[in-house]
Protein backbone atom coordinates (compact mmCIF):
# COMPACT_ATOMS: atom_id res chain seq x y z
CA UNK A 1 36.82 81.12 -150.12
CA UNK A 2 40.28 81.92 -150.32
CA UNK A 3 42.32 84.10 -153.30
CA UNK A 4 41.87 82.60 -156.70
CA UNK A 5 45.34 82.05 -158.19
CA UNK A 6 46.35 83.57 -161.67
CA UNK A 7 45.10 80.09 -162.95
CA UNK A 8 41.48 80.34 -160.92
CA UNK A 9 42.36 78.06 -158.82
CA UNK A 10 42.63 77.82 -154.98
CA UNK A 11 45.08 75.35 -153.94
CA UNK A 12 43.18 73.08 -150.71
CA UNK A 13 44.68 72.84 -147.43
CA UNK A 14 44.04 71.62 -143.67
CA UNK A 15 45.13 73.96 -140.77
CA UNK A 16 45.13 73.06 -137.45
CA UNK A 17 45.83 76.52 -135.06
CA UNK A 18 46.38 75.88 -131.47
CA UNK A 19 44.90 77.64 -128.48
CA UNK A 20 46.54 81.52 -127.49
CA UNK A 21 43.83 83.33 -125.78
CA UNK A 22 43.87 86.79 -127.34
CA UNK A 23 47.55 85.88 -129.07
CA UNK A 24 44.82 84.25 -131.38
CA UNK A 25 44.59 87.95 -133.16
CA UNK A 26 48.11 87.07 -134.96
CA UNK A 27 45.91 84.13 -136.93
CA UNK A 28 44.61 86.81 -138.66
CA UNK A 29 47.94 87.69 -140.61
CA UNK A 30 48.22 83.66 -141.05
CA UNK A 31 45.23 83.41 -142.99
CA UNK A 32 45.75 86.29 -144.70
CA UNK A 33 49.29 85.18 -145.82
CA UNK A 34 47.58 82.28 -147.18
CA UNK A 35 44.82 84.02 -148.65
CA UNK A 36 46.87 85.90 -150.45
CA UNK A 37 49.28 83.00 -151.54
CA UNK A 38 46.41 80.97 -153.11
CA UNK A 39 45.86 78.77 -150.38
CA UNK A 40 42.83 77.79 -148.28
CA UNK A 41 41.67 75.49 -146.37
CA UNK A 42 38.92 72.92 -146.36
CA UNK A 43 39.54 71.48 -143.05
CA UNK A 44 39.98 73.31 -140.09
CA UNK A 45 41.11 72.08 -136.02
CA UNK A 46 41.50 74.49 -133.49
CA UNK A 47 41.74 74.56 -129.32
CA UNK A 48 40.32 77.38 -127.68
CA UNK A 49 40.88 80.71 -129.83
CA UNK A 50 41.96 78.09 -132.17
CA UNK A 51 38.59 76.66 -132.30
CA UNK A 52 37.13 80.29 -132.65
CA UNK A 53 38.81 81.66 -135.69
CA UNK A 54 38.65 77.72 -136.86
CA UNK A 55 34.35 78.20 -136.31
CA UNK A 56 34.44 81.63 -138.26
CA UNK A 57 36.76 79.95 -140.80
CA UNK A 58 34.56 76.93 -141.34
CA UNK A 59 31.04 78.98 -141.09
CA UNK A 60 32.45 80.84 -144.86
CA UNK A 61 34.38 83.69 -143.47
CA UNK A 62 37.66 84.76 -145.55
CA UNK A 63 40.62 86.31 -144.27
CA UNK A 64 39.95 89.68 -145.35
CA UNK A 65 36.57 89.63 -143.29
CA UNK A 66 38.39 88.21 -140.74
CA UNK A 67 41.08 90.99 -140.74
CA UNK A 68 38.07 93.63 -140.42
CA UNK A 69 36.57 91.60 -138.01
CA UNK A 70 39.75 91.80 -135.50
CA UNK A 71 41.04 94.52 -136.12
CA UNK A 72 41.91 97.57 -134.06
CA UNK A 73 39.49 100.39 -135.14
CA UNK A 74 42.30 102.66 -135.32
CA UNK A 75 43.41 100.90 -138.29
CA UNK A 76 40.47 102.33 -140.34
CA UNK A 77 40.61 99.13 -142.13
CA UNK A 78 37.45 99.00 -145.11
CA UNK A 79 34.84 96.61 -144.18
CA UNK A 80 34.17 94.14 -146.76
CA UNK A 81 30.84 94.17 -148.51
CA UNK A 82 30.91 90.07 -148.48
CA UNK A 83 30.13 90.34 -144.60
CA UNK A 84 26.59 89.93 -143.47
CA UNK A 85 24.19 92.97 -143.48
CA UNK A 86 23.86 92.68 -139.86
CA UNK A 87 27.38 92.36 -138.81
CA UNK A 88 27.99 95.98 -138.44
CA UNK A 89 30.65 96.34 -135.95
CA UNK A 90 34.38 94.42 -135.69
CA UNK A 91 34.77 92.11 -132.58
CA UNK A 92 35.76 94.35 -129.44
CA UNK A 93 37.64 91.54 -127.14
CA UNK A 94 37.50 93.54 -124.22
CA UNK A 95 33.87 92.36 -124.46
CA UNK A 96 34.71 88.81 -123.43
CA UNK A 97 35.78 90.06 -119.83
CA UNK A 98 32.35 90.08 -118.49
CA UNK A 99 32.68 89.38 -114.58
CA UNK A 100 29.15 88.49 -113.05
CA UNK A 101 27.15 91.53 -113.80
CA UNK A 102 24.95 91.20 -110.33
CA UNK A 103 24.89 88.79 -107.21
CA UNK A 104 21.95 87.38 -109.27
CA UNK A 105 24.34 85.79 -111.55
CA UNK A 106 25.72 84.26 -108.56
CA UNK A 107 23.85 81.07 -107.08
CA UNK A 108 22.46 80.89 -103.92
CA UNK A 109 24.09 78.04 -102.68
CA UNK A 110 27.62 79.93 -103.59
CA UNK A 111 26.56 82.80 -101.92
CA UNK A 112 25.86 81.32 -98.36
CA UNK A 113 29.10 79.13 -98.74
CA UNK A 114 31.31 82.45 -99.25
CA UNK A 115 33.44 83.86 -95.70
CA UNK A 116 31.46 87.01 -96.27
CA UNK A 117 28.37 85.65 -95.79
CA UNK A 118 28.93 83.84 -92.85
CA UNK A 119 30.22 86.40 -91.36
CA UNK A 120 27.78 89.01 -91.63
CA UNK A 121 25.20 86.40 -90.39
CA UNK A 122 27.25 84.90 -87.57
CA UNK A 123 29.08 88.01 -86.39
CA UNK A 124 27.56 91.46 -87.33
CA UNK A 125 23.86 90.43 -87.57
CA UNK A 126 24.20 88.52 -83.77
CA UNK A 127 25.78 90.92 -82.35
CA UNK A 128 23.13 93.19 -83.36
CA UNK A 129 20.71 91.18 -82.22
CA UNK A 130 22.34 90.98 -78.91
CA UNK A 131 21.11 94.33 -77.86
CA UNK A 132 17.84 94.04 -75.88
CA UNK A 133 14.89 93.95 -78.53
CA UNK A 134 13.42 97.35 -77.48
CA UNK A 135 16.91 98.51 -78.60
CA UNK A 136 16.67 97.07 -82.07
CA UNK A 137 18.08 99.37 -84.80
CA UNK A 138 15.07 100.92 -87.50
CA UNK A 139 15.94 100.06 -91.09
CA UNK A 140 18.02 103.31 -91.41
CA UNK A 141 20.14 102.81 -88.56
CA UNK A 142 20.30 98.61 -89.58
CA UNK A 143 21.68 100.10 -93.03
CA UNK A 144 24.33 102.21 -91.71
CA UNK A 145 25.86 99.82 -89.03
CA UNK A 146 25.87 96.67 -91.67
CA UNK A 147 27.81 98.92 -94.03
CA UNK A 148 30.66 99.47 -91.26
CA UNK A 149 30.79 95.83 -90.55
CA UNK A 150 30.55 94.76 -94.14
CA UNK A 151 33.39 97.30 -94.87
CA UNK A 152 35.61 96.55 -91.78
CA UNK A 153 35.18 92.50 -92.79
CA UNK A 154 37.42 93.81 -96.13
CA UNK A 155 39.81 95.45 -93.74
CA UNK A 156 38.62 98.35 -95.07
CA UNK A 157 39.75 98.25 -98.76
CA UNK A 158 36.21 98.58 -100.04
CA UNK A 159 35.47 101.89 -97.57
CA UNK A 160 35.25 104.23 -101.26
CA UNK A 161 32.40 102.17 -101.90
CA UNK A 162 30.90 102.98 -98.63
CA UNK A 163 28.03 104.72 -99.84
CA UNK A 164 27.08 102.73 -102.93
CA UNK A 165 26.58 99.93 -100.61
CA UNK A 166 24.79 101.77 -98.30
CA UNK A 167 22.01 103.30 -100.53
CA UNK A 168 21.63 99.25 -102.26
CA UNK A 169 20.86 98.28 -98.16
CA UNK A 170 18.61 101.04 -98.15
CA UNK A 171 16.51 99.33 -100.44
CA UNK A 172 17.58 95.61 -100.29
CA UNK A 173 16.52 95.38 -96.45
CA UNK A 174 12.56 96.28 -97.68
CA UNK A 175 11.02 93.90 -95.58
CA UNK A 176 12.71 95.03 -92.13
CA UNK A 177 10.80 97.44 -90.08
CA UNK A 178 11.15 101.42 -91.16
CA UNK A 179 10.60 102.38 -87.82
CA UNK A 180 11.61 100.75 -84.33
CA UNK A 181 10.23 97.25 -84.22
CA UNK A 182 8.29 95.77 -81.63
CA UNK A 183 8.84 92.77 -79.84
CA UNK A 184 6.19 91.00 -82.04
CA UNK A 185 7.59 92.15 -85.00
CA UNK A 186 10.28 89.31 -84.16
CA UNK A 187 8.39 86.17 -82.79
CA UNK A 188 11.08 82.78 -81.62
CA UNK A 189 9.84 81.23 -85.21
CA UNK A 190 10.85 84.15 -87.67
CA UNK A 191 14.28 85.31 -85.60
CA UNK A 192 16.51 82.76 -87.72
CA UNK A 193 14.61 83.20 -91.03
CA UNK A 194 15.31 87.11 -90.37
CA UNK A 195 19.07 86.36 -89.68
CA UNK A 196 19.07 84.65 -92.97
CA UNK A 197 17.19 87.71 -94.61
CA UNK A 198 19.94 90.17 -93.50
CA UNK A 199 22.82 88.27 -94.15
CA UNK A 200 21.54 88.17 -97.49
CA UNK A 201 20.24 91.10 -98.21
CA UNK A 202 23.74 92.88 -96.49
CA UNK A 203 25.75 90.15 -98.85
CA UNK A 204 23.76 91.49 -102.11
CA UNK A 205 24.21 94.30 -101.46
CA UNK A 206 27.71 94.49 -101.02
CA UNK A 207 28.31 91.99 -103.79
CA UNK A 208 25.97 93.95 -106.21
CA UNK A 209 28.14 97.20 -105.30
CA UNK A 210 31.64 95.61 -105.96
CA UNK A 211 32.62 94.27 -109.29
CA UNK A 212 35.98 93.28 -107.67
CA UNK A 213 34.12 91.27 -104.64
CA UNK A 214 31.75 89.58 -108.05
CA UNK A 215 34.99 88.69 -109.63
CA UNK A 216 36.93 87.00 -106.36
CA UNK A 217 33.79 85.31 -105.66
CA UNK A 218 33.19 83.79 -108.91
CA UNK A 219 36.92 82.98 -109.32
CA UNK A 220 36.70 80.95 -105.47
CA UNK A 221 33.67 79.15 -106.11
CA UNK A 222 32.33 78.82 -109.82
CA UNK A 223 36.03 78.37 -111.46
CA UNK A 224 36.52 81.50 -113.36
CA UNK A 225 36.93 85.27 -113.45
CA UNK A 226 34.46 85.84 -116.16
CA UNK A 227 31.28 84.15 -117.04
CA UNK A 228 32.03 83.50 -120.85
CA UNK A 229 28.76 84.68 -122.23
CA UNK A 230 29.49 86.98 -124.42
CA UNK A 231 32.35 84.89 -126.27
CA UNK A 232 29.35 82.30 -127.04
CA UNK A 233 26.99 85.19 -127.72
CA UNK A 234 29.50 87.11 -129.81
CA UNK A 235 30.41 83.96 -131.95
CA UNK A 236 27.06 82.38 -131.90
CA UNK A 237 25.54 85.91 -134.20
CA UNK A 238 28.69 85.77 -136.32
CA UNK A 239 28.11 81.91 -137.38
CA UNK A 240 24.58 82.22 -137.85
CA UNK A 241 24.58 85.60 -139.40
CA UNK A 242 27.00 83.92 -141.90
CA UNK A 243 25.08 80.49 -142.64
CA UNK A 244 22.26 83.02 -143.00
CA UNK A 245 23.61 84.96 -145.70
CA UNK A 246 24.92 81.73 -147.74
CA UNK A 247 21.64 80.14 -147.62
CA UNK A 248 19.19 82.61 -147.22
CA UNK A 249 17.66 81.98 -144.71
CA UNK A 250 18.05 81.90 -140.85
CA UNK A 251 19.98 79.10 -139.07
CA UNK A 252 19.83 79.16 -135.78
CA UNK A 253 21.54 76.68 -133.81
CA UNK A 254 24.41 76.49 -136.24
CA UNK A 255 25.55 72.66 -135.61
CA UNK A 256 27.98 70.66 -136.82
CA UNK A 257 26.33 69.32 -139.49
CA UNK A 258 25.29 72.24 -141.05
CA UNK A 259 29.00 73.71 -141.66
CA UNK A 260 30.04 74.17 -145.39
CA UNK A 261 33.84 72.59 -143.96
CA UNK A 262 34.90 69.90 -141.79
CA UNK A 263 35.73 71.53 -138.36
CA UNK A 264 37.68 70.02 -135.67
CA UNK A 265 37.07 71.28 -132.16
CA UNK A 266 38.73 70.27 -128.53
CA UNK A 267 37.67 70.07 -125.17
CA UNK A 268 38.40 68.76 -122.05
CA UNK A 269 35.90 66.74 -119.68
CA UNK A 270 37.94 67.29 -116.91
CA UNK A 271 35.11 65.65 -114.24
CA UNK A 272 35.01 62.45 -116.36
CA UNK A 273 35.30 59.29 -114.28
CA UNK A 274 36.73 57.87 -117.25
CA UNK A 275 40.16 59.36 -118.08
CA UNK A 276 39.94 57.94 -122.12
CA UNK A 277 36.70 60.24 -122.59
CA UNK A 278 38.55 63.48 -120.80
CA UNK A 279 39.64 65.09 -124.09
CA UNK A 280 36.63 65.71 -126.38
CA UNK A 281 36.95 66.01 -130.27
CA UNK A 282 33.87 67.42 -131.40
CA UNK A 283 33.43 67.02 -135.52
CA UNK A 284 30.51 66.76 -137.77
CA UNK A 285 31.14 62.87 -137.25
CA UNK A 286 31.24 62.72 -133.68
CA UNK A 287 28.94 65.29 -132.38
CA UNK A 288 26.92 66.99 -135.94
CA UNK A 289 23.99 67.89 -133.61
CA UNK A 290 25.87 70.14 -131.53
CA UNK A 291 25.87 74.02 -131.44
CA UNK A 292 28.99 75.18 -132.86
CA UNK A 293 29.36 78.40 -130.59
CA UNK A 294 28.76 76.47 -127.50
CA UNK A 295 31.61 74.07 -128.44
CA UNK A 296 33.96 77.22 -129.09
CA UNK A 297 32.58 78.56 -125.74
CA UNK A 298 33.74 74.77 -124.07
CA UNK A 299 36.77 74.98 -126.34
CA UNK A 300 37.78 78.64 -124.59
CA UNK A 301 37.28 77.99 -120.77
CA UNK A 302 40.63 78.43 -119.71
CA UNK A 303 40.90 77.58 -115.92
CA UNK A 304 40.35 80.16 -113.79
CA UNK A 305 39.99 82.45 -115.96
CA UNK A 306 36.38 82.05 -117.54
CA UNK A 307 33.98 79.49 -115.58
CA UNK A 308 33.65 76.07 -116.80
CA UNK A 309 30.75 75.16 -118.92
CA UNK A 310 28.40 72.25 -116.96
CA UNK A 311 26.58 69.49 -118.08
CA UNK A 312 24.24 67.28 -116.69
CA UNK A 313 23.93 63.35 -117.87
CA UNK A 314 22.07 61.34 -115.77
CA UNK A 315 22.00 63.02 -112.64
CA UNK A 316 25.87 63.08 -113.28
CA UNK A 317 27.02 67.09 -113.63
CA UNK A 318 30.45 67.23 -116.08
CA UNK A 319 32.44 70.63 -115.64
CA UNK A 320 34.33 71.48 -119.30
CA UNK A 321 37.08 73.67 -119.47
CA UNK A 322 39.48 74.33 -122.19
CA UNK A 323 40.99 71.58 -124.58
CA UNK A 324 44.31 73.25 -124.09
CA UNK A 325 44.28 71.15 -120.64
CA UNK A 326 44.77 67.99 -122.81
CA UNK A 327 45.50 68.88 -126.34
CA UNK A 328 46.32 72.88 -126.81
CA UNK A 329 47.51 71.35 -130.48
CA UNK A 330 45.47 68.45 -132.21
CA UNK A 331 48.22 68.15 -135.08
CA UNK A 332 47.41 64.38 -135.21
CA UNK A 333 43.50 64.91 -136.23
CA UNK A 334 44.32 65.02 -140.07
CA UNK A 335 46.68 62.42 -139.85
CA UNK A 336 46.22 58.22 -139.39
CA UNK A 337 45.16 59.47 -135.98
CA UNK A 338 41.93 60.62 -136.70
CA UNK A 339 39.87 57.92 -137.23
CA UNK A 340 36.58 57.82 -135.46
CA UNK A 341 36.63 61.68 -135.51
CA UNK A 342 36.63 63.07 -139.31
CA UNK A 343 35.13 61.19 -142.50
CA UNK A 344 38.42 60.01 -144.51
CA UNK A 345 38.25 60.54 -148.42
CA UNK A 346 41.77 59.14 -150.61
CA UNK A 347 42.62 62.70 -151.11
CA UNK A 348 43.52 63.31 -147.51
CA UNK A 349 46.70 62.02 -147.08
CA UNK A 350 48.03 64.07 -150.33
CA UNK A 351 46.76 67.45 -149.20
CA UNK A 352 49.12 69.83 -147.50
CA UNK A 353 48.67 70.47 -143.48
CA UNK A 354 49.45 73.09 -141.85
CA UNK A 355 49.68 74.32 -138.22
CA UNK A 356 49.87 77.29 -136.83
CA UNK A 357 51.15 78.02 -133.34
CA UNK A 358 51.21 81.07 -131.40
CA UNK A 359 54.76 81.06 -129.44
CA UNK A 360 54.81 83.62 -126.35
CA UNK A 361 58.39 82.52 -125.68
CA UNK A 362 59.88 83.22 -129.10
CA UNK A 363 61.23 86.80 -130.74
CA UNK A 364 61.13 87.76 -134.05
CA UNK A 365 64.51 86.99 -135.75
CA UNK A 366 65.81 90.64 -136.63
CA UNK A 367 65.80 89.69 -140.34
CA UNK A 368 62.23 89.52 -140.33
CA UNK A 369 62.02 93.38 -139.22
CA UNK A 370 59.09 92.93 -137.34
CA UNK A 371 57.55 96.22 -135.52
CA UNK A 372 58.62 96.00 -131.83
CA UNK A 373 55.95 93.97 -129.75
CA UNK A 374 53.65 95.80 -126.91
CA UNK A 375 56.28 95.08 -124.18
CA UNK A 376 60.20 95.25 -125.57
CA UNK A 377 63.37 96.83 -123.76
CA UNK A 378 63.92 99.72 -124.19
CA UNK A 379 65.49 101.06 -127.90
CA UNK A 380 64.93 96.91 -128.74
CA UNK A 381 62.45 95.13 -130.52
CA UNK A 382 63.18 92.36 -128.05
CA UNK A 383 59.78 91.82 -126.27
CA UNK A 384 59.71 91.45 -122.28
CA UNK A 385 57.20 89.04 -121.55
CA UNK A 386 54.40 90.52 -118.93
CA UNK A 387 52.90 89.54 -115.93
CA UNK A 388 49.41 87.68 -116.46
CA UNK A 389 47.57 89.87 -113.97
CA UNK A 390 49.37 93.24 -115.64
CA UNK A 391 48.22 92.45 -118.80
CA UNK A 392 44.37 91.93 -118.12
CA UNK A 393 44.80 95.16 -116.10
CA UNK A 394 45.46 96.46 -119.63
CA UNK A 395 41.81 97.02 -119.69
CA UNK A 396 41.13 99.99 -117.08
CA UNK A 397 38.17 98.06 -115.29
CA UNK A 398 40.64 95.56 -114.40
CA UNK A 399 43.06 97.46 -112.92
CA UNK A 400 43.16 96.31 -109.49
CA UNK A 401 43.67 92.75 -111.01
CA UNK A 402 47.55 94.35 -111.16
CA UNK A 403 50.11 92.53 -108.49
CA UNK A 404 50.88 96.22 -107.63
CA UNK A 405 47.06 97.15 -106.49
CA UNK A 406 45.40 97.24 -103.51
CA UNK A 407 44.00 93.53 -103.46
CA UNK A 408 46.24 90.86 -102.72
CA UNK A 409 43.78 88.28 -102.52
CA UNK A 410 44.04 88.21 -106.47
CA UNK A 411 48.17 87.99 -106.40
CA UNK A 412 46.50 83.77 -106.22
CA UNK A 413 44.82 84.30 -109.60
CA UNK A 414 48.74 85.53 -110.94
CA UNK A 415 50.36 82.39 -109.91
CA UNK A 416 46.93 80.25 -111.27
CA UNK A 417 47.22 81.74 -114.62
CA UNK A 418 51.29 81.30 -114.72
CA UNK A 419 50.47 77.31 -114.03
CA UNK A 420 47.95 77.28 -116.88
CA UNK A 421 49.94 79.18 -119.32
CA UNK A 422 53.02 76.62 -118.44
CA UNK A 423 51.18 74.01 -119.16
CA UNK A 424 49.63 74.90 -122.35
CA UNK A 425 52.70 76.14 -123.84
CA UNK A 426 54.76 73.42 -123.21
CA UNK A 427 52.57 70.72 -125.12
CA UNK A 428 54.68 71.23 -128.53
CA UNK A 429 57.89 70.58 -126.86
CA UNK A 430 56.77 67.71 -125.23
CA UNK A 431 54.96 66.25 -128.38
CA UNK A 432 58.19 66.95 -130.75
CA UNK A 433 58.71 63.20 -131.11
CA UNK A 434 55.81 62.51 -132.42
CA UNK A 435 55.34 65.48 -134.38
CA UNK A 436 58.34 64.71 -136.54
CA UNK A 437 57.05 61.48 -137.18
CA UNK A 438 53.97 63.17 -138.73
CA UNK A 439 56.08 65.17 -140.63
CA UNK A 440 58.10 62.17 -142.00
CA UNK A 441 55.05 60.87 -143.13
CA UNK A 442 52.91 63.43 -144.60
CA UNK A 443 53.46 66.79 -146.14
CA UNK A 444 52.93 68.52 -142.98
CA UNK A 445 54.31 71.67 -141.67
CA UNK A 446 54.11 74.50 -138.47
CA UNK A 447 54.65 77.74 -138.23
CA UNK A 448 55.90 79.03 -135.18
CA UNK A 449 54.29 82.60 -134.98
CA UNK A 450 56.76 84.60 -132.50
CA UNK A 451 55.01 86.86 -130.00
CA UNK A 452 57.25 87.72 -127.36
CA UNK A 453 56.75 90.62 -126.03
CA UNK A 454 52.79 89.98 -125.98
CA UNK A 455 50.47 88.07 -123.90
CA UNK A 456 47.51 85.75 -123.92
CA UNK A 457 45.48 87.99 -121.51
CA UNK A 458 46.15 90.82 -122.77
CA UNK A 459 42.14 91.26 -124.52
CA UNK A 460 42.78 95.25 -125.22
CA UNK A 461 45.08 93.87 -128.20
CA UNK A 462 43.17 94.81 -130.89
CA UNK A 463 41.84 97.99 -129.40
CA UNK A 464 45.07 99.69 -130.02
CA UNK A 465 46.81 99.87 -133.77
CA UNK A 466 50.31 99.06 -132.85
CA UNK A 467 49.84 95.85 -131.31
CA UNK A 468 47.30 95.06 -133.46
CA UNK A 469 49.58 95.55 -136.43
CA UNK A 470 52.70 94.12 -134.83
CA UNK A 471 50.84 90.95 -134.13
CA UNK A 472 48.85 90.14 -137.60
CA UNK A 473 51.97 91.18 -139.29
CA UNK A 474 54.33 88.29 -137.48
CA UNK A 475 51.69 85.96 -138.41
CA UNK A 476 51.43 86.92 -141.71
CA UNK A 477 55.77 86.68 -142.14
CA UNK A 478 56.07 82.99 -140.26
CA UNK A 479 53.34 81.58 -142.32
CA UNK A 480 54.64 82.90 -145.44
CA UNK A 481 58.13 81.83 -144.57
CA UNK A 482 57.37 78.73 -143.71
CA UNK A 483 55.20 78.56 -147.32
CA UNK A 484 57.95 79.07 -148.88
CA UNK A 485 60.72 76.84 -147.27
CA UNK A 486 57.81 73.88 -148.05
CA UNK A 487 57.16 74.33 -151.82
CA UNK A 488 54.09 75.06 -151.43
CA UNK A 489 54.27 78.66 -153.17
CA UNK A 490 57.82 79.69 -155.45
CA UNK A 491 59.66 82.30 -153.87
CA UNK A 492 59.48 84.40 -157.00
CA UNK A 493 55.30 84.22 -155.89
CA UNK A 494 55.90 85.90 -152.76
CA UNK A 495 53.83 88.86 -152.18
CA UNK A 496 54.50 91.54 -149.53
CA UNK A 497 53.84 92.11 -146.58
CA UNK A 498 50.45 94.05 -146.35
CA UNK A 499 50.86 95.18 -142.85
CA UNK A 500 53.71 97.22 -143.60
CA UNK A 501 52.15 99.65 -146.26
């Protein structure tokens, strides 16, 4: 529940916050501006990290649990006693880059498809089986001359992790001879099986060694970087843990239906045959059996960036990636174009909407005196905007993700994100017509949160107090800004900014 008002009261709103990957931290100082102005809402839409804070917002949490929640530790900011006993530590979103963790998180049928693979089986383990068979290598020997090859197939950028791969050979290639085989050990029927064994065996190895191999691979084949589990775990404890508290007892799945607030959330069907079913609306009307988190989690899959969520309907298998592909801002669901997706009351068309956009391309006006963002020129708070790539090398395990490190085979993955980030950010320019027919009709407004200077990749954001500060605190000055030019608090109600104490 929001801030009471002087009079008790907490004046009802709907919010609709559109997707921003980790520029979704400046939602924070939204909510809090409302919060704080006597506003709440009872509706919520969101796309992608949209949809998350939307989930949190609609499971019962306020802003100033979400503030602790997301916020940089370094901010020593008090954690609320209203949050669930077992919520114990704020969201770390460095978390949510979680590449494959083995090859065993890889399928098979992904593995023998990859160049590697093939080649190990087709060049290095023939030509070792070219020699004459009393000549065969023992299992020592096998180890040491597949590392070389596996190594020289990188062209040698993987040769510091030479030995790592070497001592997980060691032990992957168990079922190979220690000593010099015999002839018998290889009878005509088991020579291809025992191709396959080492190409595999090499491959897992190699793969099992490399995070950066783990990450190309999964990027190539599955559709994503990172696998996206713990976003679903992470947001799947903090609804239920929630719903738990308010009811007292567990709830686990949290679905749609069981939501104390009407919650909106996007995704796109991108496999559908049918191109009217492609963007998915998922509501307590339309879909109140499904799990919340794992509609968040469908909601987030940006392309190529975390793999697609897959579904199977008969014998039909539907990939679904981020809403932002179709709709990065649903500002028509609590309008007359929601019908068939929320339950209408006569009260909705009176009730103040708001929505909340993250802008990447916009600076904060120098009135506003806004700290300078992560990246500005120098003696300017005029932000720079960063290269995709740069900023998830932000995070030091990602550092070879940079355009300047040794891998160019992921200088691809720069250009793929720069295509998704165009085309998500320019939905609100292309949907101004209709936009300011909404707002002609209802009593509907935006505000355009400026983050220039920041980017949507950029998960260390709320490690580090600064940024974390800089960002809340322009959301928290464009949605009281915009409060005020609406009527919808007196300027003589204005309170202060609480991020510049």
């Amino acid at each position: 529940m929001g801030r009471r008002t002087s009079s008790g009261q907490v004046r009802e709103i709907d919010v609709v916050m559109a997707g921003g990957g980790a520029l979704g931290i400046a939602y924070v100082g939204a909510l809090r501006a409302l919060q704080d102005h006597g506003l709440w809402p009872v509706r919520v839409a969101g796309t992608s990290a949209g949809s998350l804070v939307g989930a949190l917002v609609a499971a019962g949490y306020n802003a100033t649990e979400l503030e602790w929640l997301l916020a940089s530790p370094d901010t020593h900011t008090p954690r609320p006693d209203s949050l669930p006993r077992s919520i114990t530590q704020p969201i770390n979103l460095s978390t949510f880059l979680d590449p494959p963790r083995s090859s065993g998180d890889l399928s098979l049928a992904t593995m023998r498809r990859t160049h590697l693979w093939k080649a190990i089986k087709l060049n290095a383990v023939d030509e070792l089986f070219g020699k004459e068979l009393k000549r065969l290598p023992t299992r020592g020997k096998l180890a040491d001359e597949l590392t070389d090859r596996v190594v020289g197939l990188s062209l040698g950028k993987f040769d510091p992790f030479r030995q790592r791969i070497r001592r997980v050979l060691d032990t992957a290639l168990h079922f190979y001879p220690e000593e010099t085989p015999a002839i018998r050990s290889f009878l005509p029927g088991t020579l291809e099986q025992l191709r396959t064994d080492i190409a595999d065996a090499a491959w897992k190895a190699f793969t099992d060694a490399v995070t950066e191999y783990r990450l190309l691979v999964n990027w190539a084949f599955e559709g994503g970087l990172f696998e996206g589990r713990v976003l679903y775990e992470t947001v799947k404890e903090l609804i239920e843990a929630k719903l738990g508290d308010q009811t007292g007892e567990p709830v686990s799945p949290v679905r749609f239906k069981d939501l104390p607030m009407e919650l909106a959330v996007t995704a796109a069907n991108v496999s559908h045959p049918d191109r009217s079913k492609r963007l998915q609306i998922h509501t307590r009307l339309t879909a109140g059996n499904m799990e919340v988190a794992q509609a968040v989690r469908d909601s987030t899959s940006v392309p190529m960036f975390f793999r697609p969520s897959k579904y199977t309907e008969t014998d039909t298998t539907f990939e679904i990636m981020d809403g932002g592909i179709i709709c990065n801002y649903p500002f028509w669901l609590f309008t007359g174009g929601h019908e068939g997706y929320l339950h209408p009351k006569a009260v909705d068309h009176a009730r103040p909407k708001l929505g909340l956009i993250v802008d990447p391309d916009l600076d904060a006006p120098p009135e506003w005196e806004c700290p300078a963002p992560k990246w500005h020129r120098p003696g300017s708070t005029e932000g720079i905007p960063p290269h995709g790539t740069d900023a998830l090398a932000q995070n030091p395990e990602f550092e070879f993700l940079s355009p300047e490190g040794p891998l160019g085979e992921f200088v691809g993955i720069e250009r793929a994100l720069r295509v998704v980030d165009i085309i998500v950010t320019s939905e609100t320019t292309l949907t101004e017509q209709w936009r300011s027919a909404v707002r002609a009709t209802y009593p509907y407004y935006e505000a355009f949160i400026p983050l220039r200077g920041f980017h949507w990749l950029d998960f260390t954001a709320n490690a580090d107090a600064t940024t974390w500060r800089s960002m809340v605190d322009r959301g928290y000055e464009a949605t009281k800004r915009v409060l005020i030019e609406a009527g919808l608090i007196p300027g003589s109600a204005e309170r202060d900014n609480p991020y510049r104490a």
